[in-house]
PDB file of N, CA and C in Angstrom:
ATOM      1  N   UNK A   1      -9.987  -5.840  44.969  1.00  0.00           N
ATOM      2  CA  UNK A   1     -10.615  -7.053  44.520  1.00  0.00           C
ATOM      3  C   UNK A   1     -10.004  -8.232  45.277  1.00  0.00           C
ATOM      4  N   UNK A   2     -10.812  -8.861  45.816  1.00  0.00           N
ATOM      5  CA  UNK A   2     -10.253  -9.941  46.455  1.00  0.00           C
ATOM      6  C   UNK A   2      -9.840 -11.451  45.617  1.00  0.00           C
ATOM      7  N   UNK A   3      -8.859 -12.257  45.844  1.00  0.00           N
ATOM      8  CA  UNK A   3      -8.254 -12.866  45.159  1.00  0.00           C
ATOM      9  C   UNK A   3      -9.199 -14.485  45.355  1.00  0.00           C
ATOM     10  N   UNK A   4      -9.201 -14.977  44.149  1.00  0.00           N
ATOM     11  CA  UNK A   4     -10.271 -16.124  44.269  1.00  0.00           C
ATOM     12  C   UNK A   4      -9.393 -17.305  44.924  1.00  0.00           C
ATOM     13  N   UNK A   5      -9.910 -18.033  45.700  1.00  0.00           N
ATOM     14  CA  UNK A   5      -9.245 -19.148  46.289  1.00  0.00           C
ATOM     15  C   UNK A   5      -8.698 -20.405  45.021  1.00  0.00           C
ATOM     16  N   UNK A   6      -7.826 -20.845  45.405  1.00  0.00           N
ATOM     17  CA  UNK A   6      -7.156 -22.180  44.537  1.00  0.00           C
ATOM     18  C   UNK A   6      -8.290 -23.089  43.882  1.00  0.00           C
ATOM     19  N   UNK A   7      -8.472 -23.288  42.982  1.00  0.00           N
ATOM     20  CA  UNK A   7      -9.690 -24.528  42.881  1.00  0.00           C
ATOM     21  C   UNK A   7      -9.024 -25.932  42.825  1.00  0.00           C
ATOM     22  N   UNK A   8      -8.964 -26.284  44.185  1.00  0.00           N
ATOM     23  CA  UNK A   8      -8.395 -27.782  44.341  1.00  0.00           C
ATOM     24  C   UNK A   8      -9.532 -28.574  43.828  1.00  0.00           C
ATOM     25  N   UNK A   9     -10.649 -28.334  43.961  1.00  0.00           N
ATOM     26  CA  UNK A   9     -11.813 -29.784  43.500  1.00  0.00           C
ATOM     27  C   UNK A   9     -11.740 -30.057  42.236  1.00  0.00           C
ATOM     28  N   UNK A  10     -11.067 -28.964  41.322  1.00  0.00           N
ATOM     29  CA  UNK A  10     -10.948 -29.009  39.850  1.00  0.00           C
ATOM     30  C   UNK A  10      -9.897 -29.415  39.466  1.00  0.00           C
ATOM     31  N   UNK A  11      -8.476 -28.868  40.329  1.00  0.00           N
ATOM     32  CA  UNK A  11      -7.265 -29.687  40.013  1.00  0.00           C
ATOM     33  C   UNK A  11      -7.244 -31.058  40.556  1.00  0.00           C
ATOM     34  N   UNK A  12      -7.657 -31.616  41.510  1.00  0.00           N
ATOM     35  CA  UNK A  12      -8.200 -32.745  41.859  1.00  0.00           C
ATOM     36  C   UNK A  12      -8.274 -33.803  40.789  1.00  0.00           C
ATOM     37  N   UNK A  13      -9.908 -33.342  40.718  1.00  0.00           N
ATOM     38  CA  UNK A  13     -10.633 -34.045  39.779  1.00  0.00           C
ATOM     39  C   UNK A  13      -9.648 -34.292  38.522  1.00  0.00           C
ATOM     40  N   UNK A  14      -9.201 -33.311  37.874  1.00  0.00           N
ATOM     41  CA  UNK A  14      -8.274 -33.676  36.752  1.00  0.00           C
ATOM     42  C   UNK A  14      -7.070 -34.809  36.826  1.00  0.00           C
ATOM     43  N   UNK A  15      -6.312 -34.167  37.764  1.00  0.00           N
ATOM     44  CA  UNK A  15      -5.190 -34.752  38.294  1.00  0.00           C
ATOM     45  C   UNK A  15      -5.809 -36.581  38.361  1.00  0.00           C
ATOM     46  N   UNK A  16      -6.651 -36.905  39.236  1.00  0.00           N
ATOM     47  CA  UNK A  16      -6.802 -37.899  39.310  1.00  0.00           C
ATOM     48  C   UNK A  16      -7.908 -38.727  38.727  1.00  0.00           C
ATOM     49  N   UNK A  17      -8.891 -37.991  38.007  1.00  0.00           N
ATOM     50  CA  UNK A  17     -10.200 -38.636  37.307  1.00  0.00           C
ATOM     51  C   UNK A  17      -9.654 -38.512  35.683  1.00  0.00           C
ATOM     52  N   UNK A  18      -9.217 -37.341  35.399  1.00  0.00           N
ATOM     53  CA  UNK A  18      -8.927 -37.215  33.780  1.00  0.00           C
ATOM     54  C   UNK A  18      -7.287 -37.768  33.456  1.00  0.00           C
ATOM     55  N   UNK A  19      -6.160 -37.344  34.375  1.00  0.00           N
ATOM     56  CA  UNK A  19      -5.268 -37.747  34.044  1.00  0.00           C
ATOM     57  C   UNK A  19      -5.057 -39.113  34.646  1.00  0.00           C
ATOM     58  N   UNK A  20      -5.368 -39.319  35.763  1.00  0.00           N
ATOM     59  CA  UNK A  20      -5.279 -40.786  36.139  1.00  0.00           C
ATOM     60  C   UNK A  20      -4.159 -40.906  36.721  1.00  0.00           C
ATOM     61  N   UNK A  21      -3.232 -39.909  37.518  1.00  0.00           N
ATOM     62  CA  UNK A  21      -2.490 -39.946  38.387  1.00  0.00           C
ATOM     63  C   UNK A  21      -2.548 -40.801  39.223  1.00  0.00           C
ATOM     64  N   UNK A  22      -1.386 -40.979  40.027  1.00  0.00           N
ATOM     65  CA  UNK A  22      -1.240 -41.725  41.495  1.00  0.00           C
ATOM     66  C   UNK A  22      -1.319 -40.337  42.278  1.00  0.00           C
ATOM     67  N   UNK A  23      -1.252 -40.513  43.733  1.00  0.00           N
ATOM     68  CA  UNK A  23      -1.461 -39.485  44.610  1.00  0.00           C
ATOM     69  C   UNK A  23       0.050 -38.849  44.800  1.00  0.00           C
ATOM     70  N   UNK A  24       1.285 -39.990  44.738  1.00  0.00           N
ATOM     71  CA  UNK A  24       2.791 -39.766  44.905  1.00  0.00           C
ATOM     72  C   UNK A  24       3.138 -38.807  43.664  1.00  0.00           C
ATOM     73  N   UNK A  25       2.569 -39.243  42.476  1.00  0.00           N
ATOM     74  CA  UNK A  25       3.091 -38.061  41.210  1.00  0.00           C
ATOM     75  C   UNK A  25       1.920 -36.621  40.566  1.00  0.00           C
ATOM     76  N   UNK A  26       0.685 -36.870  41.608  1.00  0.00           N
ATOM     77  CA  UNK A  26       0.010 -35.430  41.716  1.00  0.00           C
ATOM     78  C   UNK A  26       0.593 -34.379  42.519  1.00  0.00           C
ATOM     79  N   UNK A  27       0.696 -35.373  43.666  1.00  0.00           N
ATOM     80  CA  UNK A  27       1.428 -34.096  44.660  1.00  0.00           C
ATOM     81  C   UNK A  27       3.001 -33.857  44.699  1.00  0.00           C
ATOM     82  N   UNK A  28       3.542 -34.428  44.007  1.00  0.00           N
ATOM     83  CA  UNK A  28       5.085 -33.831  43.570  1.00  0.00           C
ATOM     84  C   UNK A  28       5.256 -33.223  41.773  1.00  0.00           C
ATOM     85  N   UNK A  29       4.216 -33.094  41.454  1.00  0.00           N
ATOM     86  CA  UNK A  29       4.215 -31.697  40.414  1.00  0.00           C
ATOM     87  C   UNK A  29       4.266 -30.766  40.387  1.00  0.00           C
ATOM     88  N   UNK A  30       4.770 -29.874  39.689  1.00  0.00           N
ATOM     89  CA  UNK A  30       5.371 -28.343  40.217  1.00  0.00           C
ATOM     90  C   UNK A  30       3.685 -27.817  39.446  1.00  0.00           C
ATOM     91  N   UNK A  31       3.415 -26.734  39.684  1.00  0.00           N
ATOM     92  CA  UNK A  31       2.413 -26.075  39.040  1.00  0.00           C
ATOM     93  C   UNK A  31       2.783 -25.810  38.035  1.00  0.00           C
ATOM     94  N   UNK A  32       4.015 -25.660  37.175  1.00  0.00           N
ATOM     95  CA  UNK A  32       4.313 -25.408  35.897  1.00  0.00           C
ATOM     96  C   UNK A  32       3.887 -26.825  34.937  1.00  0.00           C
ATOM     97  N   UNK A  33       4.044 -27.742  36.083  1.00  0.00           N
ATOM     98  CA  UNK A  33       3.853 -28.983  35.742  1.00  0.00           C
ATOM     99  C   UNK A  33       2.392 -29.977  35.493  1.00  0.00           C
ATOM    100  N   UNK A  34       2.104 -28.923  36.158  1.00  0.00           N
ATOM    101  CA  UNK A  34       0.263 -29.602  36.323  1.00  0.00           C
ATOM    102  C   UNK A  34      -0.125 -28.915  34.594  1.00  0.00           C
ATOM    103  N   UNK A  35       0.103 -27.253  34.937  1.00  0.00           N
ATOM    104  CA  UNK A  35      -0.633 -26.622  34.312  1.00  0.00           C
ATOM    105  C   UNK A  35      -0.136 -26.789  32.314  1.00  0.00           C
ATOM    106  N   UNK A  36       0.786 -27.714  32.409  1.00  0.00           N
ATOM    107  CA  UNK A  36       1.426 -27.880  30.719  1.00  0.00           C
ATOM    108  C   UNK A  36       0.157 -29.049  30.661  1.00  0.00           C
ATOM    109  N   UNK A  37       0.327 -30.670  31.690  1.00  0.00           N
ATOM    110  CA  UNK A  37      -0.228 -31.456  31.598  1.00  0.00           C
ATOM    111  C   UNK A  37      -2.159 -31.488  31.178  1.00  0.00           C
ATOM    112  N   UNK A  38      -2.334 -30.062  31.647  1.00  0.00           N
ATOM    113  CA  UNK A  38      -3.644 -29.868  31.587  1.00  0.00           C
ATOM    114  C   UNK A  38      -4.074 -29.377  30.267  1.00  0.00           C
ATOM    115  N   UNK A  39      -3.401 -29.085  30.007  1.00  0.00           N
ATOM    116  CA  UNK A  39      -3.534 -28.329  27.972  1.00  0.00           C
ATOM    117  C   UNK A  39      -3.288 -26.682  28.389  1.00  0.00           C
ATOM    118  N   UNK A  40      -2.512 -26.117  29.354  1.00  0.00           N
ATOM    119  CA  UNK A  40      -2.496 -25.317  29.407  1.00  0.00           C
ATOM    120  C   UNK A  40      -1.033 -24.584  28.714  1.00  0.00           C
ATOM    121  N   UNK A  41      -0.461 -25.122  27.896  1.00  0.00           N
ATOM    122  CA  UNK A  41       0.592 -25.003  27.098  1.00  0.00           C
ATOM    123  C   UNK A  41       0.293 -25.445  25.366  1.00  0.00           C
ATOM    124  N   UNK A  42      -0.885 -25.479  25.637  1.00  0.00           N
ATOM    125  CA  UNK A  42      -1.512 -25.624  24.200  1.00  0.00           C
ATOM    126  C   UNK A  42      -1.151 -24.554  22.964  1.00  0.00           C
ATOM    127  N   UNK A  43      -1.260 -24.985  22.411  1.00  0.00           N
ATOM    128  CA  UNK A  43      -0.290 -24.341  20.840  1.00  0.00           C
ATOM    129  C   UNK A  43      -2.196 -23.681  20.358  1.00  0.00           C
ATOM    130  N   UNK A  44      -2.682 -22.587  19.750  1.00  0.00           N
ATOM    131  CA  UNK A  44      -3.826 -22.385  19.391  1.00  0.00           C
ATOM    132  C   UNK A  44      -3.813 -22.461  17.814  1.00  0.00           C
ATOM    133  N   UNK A  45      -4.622 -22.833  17.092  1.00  0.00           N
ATOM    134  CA  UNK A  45      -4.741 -23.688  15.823  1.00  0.00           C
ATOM    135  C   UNK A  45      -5.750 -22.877  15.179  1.00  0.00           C
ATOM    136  N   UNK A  46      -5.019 -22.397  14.211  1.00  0.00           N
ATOM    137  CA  UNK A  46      -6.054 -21.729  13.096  1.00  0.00           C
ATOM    138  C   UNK A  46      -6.985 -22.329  12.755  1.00  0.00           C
ATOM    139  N   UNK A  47      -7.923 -22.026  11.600  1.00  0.00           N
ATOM    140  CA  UNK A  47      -8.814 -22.259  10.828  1.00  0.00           C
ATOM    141  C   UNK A  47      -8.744 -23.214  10.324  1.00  0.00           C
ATOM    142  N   UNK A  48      -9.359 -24.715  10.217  1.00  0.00           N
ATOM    143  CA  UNK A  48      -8.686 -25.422   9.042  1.00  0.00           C
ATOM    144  C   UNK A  48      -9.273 -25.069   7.394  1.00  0.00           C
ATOM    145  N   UNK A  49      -8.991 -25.615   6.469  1.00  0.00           N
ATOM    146  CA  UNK A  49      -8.948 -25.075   5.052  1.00  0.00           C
ATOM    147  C   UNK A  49     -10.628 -25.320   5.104  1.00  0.00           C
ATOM    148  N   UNK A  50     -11.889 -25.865   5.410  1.00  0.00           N
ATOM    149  CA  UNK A  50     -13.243 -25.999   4.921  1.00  0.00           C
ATOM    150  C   UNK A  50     -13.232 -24.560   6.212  1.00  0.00           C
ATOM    151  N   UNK A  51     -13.118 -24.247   7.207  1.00  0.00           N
ATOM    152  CA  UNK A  51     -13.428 -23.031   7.474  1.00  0.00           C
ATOM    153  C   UNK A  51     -12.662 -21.670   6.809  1.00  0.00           C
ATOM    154  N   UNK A  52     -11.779 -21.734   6.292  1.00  0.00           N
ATOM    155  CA  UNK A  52     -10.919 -21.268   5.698  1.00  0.00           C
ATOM    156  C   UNK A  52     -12.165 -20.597   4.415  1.00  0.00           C
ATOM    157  N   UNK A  53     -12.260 -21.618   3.743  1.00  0.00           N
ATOM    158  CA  UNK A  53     -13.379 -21.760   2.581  1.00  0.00           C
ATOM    159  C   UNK A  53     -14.527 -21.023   2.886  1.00  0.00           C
ATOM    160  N   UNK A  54     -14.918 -21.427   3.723  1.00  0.00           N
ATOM    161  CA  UNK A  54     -16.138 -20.918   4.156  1.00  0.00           C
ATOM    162  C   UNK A  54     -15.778 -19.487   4.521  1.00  0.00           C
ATOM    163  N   UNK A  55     -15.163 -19.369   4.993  1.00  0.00           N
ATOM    164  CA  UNK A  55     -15.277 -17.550   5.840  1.00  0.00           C
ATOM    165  C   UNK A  55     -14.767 -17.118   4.338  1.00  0.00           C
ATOM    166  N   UNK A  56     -14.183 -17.191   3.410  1.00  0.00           N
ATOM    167  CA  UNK A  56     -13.526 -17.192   1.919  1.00  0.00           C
ATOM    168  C   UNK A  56     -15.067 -16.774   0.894  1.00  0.00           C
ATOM    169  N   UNK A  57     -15.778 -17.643   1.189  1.00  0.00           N
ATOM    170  CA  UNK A  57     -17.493 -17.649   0.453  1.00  0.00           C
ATOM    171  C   UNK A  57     -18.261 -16.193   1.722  1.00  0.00           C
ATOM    172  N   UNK A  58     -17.891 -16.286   2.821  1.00  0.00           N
ATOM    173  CA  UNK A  58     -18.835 -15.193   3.502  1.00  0.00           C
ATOM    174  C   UNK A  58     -18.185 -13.725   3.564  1.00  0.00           C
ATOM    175  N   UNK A  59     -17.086 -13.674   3.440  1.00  0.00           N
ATOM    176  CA  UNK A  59     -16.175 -12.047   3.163  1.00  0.00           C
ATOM    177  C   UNK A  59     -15.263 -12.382   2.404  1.00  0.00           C
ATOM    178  N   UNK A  60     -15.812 -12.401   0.661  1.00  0.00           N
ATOM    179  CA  UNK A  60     -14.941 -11.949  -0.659  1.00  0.00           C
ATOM    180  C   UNK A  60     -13.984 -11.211  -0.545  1.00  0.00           C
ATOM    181  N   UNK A  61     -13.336 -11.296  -0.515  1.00  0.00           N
ATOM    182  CA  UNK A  61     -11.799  -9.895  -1.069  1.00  0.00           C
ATOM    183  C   UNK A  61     -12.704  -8.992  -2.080  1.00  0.00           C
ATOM    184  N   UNK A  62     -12.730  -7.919  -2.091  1.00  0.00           N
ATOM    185  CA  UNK A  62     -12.968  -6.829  -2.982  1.00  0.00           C
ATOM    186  C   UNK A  62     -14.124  -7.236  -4.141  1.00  0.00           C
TER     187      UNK A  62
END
């Protein structure tokens, strides 16, 4: 399987349209560094309590 190329137009775009970087502190980020900044160190978040409820009303316990 061949390996997909880097998507710079996407780290790009982020780096400098969503995060609003300068060009001096995009390109001296480590990739550990981009990729936290991007939500890629995101914590994943349960259910809150009205879905909670709800899935509670659609599969009863016993």
């Amino acid at each position: 399987m061949t390996p997909r190329p880097f998507p710079w137009e996407a780290a790009i775009h982020a780096g400098f349209c969503l995060l609003r970087l300068s060009s001096e502190t995009f390109w001296r980020l480590t990739p550990r560094e981009f990729f936290a900044m991007t939500g890629g160190n995101a914590v994943p978040r349960g259910p809150d309590r009205q879905a909670m409820e709800a899935m509670m009303r659609r599969f009863p316990d016993g």
